[in-house]
Protein backbone atom coordinates (compact mmCIF):
# COMPACT_ATOMS: atom_id res chain seq x y z
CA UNK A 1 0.00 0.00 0.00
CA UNK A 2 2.75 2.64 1.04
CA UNK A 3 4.60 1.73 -2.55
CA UNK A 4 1.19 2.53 -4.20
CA UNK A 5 0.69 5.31 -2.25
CA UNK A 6 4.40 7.03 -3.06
CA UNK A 7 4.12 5.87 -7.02
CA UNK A 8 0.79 8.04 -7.28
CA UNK A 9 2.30 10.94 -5.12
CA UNK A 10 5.49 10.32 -7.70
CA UNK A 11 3.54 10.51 -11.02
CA UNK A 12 1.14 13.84 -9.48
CA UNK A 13 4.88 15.22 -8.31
CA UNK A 14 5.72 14.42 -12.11
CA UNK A 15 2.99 16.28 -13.96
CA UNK A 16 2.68 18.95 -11.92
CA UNK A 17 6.23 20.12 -12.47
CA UNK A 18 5.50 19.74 -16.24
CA UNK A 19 2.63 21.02 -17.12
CA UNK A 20 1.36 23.87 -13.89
CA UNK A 21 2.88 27.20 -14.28
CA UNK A 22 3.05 29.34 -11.40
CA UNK A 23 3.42 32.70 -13.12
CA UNK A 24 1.45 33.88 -15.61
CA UNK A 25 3.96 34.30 -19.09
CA UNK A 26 1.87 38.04 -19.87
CA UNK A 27 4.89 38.41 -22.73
CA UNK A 28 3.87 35.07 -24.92
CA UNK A 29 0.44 36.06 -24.24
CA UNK A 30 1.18 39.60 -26.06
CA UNK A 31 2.89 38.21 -28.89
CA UNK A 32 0.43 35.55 -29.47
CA UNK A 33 -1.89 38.33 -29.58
CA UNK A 34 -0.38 39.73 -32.40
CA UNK A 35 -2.50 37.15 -34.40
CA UNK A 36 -5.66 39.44 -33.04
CA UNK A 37 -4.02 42.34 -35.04
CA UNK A 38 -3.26 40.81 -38.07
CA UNK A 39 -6.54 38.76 -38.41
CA UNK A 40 -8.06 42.89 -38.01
CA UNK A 41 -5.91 43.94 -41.10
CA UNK A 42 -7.25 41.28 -43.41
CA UNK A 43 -10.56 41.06 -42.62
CA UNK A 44 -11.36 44.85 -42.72
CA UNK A 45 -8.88 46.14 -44.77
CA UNK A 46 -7.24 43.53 -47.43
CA UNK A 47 -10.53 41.02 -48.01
CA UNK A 48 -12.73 44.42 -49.02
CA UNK A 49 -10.58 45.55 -51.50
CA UNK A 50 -9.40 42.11 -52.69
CA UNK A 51 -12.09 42.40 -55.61
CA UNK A 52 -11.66 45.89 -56.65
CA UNK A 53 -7.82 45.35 -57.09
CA UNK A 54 -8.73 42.04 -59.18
CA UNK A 55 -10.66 44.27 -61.23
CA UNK A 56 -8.26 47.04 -61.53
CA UNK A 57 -5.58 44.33 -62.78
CA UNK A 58 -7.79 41.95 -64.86
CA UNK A 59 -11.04 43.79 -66.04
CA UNK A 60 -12.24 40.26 -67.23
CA UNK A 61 -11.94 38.29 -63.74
CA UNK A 62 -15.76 36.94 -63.20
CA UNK A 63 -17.55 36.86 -59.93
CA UNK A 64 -17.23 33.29 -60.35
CA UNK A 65 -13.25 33.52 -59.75
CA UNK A 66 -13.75 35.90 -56.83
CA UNK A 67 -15.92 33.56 -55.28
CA UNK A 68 -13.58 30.71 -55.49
CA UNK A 69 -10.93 33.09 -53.76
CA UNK A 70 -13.16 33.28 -51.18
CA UNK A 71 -14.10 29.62 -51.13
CA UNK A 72 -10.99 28.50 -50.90
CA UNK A 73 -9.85 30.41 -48.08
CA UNK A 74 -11.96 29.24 -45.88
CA UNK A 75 -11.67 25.88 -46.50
CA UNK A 76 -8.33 25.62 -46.29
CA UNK A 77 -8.73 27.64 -43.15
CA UNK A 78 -11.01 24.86 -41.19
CA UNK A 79 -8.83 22.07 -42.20
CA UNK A 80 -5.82 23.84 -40.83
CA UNK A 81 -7.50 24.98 -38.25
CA UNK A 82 -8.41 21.47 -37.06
CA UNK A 83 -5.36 19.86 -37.93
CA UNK A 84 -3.68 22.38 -34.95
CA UNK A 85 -5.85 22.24 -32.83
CA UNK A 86 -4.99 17.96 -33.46
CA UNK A 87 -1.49 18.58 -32.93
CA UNK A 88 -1.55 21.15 -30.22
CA UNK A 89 -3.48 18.07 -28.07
CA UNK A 90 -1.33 15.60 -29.21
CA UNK A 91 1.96 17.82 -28.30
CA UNK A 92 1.01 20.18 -25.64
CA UNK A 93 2.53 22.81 -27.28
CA UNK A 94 1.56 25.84 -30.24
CA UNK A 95 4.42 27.06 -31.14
CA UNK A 96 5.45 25.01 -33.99
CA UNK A 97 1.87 25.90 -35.07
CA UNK A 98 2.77 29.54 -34.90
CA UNK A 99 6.07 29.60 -36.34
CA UNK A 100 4.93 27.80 -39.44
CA UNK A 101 1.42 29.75 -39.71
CA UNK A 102 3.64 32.97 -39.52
CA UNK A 103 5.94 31.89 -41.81
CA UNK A 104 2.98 30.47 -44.68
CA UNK A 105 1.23 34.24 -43.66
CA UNK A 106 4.67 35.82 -45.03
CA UNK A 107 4.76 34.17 -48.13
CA UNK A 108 1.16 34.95 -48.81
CA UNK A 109 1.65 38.50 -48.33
CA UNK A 110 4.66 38.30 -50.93
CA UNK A 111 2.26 36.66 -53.34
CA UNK A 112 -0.18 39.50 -52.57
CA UNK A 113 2.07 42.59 -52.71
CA UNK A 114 3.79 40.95 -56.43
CA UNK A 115 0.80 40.18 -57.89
CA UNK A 116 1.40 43.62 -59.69
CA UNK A 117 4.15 41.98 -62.18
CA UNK A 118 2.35 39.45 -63.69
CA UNK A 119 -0.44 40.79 -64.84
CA UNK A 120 -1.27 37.20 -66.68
CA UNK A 121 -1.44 34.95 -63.34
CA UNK A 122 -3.47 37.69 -61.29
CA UNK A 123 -6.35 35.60 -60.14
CA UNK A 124 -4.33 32.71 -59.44
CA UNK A 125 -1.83 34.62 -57.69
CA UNK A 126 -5.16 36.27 -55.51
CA UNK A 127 -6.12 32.56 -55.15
CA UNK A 128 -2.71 31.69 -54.12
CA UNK A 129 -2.68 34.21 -51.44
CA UNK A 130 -6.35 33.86 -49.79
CA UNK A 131 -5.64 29.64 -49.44
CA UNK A 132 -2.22 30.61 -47.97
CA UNK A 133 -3.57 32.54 -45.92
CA UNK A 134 -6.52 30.53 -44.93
CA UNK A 135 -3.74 27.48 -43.67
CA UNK A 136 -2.31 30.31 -41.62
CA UNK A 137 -4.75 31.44 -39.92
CA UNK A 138 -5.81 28.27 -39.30
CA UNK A 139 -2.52 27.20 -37.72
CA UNK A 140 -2.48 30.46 -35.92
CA UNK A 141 -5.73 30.19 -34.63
CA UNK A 142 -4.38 28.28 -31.58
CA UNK A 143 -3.96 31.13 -29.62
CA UNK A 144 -6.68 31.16 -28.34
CA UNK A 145 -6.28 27.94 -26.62
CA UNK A 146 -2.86 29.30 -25.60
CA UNK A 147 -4.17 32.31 -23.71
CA UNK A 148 -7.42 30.49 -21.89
CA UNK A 149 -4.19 27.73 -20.61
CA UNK A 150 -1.88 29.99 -19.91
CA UNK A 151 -3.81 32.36 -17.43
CA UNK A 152 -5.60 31.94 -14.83
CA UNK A 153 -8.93 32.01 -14.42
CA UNK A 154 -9.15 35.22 -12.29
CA UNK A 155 -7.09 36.52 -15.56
CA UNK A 156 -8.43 35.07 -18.29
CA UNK A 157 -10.22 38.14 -19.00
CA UNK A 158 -6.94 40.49 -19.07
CA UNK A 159 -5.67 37.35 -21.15
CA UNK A 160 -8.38 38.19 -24.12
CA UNK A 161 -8.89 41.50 -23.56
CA UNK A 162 -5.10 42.22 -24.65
CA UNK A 163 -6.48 40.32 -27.90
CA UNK A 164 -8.97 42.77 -28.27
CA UNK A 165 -6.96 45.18 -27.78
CA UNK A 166 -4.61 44.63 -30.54
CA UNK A 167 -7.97 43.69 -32.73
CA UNK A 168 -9.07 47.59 -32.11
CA UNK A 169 -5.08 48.80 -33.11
CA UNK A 170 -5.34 46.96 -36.36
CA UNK A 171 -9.09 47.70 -37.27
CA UNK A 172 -7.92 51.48 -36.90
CA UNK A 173 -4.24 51.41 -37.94
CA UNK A 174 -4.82 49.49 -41.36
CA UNK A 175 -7.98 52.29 -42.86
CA UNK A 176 -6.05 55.13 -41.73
CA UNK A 177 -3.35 53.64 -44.09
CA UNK A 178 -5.44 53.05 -46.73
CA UNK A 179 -6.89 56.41 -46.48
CA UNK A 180 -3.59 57.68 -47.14
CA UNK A 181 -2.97 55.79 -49.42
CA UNK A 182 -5.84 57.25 -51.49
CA UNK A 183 -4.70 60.74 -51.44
CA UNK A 184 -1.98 59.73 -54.18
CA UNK A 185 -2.81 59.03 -57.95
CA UNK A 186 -2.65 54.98 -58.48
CA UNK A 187 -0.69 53.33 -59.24
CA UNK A 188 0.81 54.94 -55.70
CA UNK A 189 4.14 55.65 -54.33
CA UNK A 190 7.00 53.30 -55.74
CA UNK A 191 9.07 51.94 -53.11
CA UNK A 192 13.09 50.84 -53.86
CA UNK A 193 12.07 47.05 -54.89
CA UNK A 194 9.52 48.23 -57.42
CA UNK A 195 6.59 47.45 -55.25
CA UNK A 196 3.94 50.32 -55.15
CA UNK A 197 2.21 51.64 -51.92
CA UNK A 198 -1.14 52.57 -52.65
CA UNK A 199 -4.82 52.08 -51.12
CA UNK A 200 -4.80 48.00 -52.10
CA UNK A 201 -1.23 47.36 -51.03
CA UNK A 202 -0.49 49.66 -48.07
CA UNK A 203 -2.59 47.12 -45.55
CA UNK A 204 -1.00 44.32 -47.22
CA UNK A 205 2.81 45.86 -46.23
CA UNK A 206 1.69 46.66 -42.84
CA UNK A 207 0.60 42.58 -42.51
CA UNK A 208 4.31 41.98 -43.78
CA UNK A 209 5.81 43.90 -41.50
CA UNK A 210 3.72 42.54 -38.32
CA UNK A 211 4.51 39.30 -39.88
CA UNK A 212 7.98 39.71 -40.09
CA UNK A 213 8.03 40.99 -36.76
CA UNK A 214 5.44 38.26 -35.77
CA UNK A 215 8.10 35.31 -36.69
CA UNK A 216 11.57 36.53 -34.96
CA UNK A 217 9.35 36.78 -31.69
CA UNK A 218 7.42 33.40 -32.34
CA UNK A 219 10.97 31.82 -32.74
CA UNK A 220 12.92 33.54 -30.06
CA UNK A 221 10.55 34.84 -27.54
CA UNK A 222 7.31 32.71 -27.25
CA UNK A 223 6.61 29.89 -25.17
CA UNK A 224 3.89 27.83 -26.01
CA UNK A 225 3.73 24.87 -23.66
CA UNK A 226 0.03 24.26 -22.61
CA UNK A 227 -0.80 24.43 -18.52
CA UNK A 228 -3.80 22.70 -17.45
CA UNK A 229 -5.90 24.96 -15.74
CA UNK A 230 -5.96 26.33 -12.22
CA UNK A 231 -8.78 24.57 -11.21
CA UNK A 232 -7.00 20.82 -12.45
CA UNK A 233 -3.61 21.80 -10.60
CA UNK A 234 -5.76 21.87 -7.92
CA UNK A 235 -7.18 18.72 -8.14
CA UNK A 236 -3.53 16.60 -9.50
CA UNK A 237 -2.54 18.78 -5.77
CA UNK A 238 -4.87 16.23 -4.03
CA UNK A 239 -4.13 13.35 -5.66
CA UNK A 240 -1.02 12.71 -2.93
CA UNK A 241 -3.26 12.93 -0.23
CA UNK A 242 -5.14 9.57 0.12
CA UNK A 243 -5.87 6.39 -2.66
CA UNK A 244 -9.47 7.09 -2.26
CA UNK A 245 -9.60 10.63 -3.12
CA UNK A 246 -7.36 9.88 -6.07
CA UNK A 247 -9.52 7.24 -7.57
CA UNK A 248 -12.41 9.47 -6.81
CA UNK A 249 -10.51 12.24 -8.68
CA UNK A 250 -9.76 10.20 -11.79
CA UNK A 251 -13.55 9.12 -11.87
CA UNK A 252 -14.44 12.51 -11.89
CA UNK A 253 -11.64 13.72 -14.17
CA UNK A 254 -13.17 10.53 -16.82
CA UNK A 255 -16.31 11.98 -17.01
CA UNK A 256 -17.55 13.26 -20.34
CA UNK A 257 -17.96 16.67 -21.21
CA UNK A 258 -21.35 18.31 -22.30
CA UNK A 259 -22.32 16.95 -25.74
CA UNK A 260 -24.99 19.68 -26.11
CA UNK A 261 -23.04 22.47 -25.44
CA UNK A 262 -20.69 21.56 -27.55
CA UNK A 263 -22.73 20.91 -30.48
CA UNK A 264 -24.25 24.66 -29.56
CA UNK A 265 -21.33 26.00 -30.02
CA UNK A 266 -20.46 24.41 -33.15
CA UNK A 267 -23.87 25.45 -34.77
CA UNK A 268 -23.01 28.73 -33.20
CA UNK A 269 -19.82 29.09 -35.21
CA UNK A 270 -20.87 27.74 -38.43
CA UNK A 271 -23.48 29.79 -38.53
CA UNK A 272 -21.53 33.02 -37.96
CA UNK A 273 -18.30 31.96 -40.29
CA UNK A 274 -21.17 31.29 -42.62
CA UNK A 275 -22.73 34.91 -42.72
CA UNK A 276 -19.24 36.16 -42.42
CA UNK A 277 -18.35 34.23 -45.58
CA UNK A 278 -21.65 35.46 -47.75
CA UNK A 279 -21.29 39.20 -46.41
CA UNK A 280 -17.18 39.52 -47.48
CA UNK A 281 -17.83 37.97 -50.66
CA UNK A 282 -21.01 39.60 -51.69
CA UNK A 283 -20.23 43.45 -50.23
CA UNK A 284 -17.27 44.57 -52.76
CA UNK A 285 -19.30 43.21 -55.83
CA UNK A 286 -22.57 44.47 -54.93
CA UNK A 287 -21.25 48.25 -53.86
CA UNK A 288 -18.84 47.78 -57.46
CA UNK A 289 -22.50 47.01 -59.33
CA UNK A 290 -24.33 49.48 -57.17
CA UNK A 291 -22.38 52.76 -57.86
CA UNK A 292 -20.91 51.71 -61.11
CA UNK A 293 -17.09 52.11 -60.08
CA UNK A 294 -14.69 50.18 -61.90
CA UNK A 295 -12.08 49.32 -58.76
């Protein structure tokens, strides 16, 4: 009985030195929230003026291919988003996830902002970039987990707040770009490399740069190792105590979690990517058809 007793003390002394976390890591929760800011940038500033641009470019690209842009994206972005969300539970850990999501973002954005030289492969280049982006996204959508694991539950709410936070920066910082942006004649500014700043590119360089800046603190500066939650260090705390509160512990540990709720919440999110999805893709080309402007 005593060996028993010291082998479950042993394995509760084992994963609470690997997985609890005593202080709250506030600077991997701020950089993970850099994925609030640069989700802002593309959905209010690059998706609604993904059409126009295709337009401006290639006068003969259909609804039809615009739609498939759109498509694409987000299919690409719930099978990545489920395939991290696989490995994060398998690994305890998102920062591969990040790294690479960051890094597939980067390249997206270089399709994106050079989609200006080849005036031939523009809508596959625009497809190109919205299912690259949709696999990062999806990748980087593990934050959130990160940030509900990583504090505590009396700070979970600072936790997502500074995501909201950095959601309001880039829902400001990216128009005010574009709007001046639109105070110079297209095709824009020219930079060094050729690349011209104007009102379609200008909230595609400021993703790049966050990007950019995104990675080298992903790599060098983020820690993404999952805690369990307060509440379950808690209960792994008991488990030296006495055999029968363990085995009551695991027995309540075992027990399913609510079906129905989750199921809500899944009906819950389809429905509102879904409306999302019809309102991005229909808005440009109705208020192009609407007031008869040509990009």
């Amino acid at each position: 009985m005593e060996k028993l007793f010291e082998a479950l003390e042993n394995v509760g002394n084992a994963m609470k030195s690997r997985w609890s976390k005593p202080v709250t890591n506030w600077t991997s929760i701020i950089i993970a929230s850099s994925v609030a800011f640069l989700e802002s940038v593309h959905r209010n500033s690059i998706e609604p003026t993904v059409w126009p641009y295709m337009k401006r470019l290639d006068f003969d690209a259909s609804e039809s291919a615009y739609g498939i842009v759109q498509c694409g994206q987000a299919l690409t972005n719930g099978i990545a988003s489920a395939f991290s969300g696989f490995i994060a539970d398998k690994i305890f850990d998102t920062r591969p996830q990040m790294i690479l999501g960051n890094f597939i973002a980067i390249v997206a954005v270089f399709a994106y902002v050079f989609v200006e030289f080849d005036f031939t492969s523009t809508t596959g280049l625009f497809i190109t970039y919205n299912l690259l982006m949709g696999i990062g996204f999806g990748l980087l959508s593990v934050y959130r987990t990160f940030i509900a694991m990583e504090t505590k539950e009396h700070e979970r709410s600072k936790g997502f707040g500074a995501c909201l936070i950095a959601e309001a920066i880039g829902l400001f910082l990216a128009p005010v770009l574009q709007l001046a942006s639109s105070l110079l004649d297209y095709p824009g500014w020219e930079s060094p490399i050729g690349v011209h700043v104007n009102i379609y590119t200008a909230p595609v360089i400021l993703s790049l740069i966050s990007c950019l800046i995104g990675y080298i603190c992903f790599h060098f500066y983020f820690n993404g190792k999952l805690a369990i939650p307060e509440s379950s260090q808690s209960n792994l705390d008991t488990i030296s105590q006495s055999i029968d509160s363990t085995t009551e512990i695991l027995k309540q540990e075992s027990k399913s979690y609510d079906k129905l709720a989750f199921i809500i919440l899944i009906i819950a999110k389809i429905g509102t990517g879904l409306i999302t999805i019809i309102f991005s893709s229909i808005t440009s080309i109705y208020a192009m058809k609407v007031f008869a402007w040509t990009s």
